[in-house]
Protein backbone atom coordinates (compact mmCIF):
# COMPACT_ATOMS: atom_id res chain seq x y z
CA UNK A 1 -124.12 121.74 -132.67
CA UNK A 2 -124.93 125.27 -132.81
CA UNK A 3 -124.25 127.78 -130.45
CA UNK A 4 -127.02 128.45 -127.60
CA UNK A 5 -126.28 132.08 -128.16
CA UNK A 6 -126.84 132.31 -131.84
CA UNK A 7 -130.06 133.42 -132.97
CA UNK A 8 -131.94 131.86 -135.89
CA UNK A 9 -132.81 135.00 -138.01
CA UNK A 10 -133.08 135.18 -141.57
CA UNK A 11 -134.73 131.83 -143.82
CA UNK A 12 -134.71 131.11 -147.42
CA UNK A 13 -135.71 128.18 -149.86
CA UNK A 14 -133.21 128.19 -152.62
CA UNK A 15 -133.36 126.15 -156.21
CA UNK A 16 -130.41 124.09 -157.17
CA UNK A 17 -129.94 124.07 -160.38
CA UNK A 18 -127.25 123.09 -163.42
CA UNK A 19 -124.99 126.37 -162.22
CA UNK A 20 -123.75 126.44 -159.17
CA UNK A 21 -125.26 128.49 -156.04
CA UNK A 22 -124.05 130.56 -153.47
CA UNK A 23 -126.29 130.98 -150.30
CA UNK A 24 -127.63 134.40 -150.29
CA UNK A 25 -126.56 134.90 -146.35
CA UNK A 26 -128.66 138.27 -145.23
CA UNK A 27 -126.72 140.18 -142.88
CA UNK A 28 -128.70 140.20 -139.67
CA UNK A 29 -131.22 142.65 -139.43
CA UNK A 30 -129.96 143.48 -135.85
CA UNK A 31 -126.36 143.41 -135.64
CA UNK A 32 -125.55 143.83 -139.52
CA UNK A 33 -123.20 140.97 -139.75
CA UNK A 34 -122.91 138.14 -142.22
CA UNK A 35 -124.24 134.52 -140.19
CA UNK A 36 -121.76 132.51 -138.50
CA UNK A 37 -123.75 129.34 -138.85
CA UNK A 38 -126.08 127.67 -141.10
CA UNK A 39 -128.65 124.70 -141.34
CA UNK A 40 -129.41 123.34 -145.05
CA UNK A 41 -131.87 120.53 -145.33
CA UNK A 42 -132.20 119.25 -149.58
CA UNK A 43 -135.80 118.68 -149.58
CA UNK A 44 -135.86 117.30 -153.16
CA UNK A 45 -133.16 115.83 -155.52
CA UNK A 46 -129.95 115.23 -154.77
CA UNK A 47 -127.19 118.11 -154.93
CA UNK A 48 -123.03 118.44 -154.50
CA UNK A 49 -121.80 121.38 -152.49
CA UNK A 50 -118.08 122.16 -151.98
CA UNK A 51 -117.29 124.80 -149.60
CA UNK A 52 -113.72 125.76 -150.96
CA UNK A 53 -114.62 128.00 -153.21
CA UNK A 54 -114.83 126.02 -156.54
CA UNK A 55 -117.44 125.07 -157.97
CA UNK A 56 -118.88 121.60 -157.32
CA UNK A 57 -120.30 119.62 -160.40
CA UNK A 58 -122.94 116.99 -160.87
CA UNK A 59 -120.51 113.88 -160.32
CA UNK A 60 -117.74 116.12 -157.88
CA UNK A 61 -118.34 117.32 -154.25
CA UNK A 62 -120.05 116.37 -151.20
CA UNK A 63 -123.75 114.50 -152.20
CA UNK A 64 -126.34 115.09 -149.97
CA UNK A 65 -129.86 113.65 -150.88
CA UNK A 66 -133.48 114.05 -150.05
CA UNK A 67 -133.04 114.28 -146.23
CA UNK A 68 -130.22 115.27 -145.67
CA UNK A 69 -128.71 117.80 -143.39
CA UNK A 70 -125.53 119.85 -143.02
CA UNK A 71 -124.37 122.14 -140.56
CA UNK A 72 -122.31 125.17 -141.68
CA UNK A 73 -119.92 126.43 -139.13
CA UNK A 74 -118.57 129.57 -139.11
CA UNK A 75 -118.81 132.23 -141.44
CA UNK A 76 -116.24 131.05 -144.20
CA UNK A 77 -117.81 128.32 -144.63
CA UNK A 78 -121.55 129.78 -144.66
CA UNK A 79 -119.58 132.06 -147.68
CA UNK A 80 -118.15 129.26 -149.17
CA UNK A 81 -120.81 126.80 -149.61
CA UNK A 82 -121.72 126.58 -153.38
CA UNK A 83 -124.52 123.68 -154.55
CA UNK A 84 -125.38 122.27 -157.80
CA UNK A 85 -128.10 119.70 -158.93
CA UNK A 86 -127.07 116.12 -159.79
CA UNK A 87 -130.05 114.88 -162.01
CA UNK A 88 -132.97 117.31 -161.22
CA UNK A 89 -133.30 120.96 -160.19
CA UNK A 90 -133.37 120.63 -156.24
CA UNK A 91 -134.63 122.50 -153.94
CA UNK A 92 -132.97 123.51 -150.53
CA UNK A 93 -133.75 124.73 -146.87
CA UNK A 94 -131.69 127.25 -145.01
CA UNK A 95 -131.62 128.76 -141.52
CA UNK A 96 -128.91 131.67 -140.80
CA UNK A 97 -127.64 132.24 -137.66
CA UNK A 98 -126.28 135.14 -135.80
């Protein structure tokens, strides 16, 4: 669950592709810090994410497929999240908040 006090303010659609991603997290455009929390929806083809700071691959890391949610909690682990395709280029969702 999110906190009620966080505000939803930056948005991005992000590819997946055969090199793993970062999230861009924007600092907020009020308060000029990096997002505490995040909301990622895969919207087509599966991916793996790790958020440990290696690098997932197609066949190691958490799978999440067409429909799937995740909640990022906490800055670290908005930071840390890194994605990579399993079949397909994919493409991703995300909602920062602050």
């Amino acid at each position: 669950m999110i906190d009620p006090l966080l505000s939803p303010q930056s948005y991005e659609s992000l590819t997946i592709s055969s090199a793993a991603v970062a999230l861009t997290a924007p600092q907020s455009k009020v308060t000029g810090h990096k997002p505490t929390a995040a909301f990622v929806s895969v919207e087509s083809y599966a991916i793996r994410y790790r958020l440990d700071g290696v690098a997932p691959t197609a066949s190691e890391g958490h799978l999440m497929n067409v429909g799937d949610t995740v909640l990022l909690s906490g800055t670290p682990s908005v930071l840390g999240f890194l994605g990579i395709r399993v079949t397909s280029d994919a493409i991703v969702k995300v909602t920062y908040f602050y």
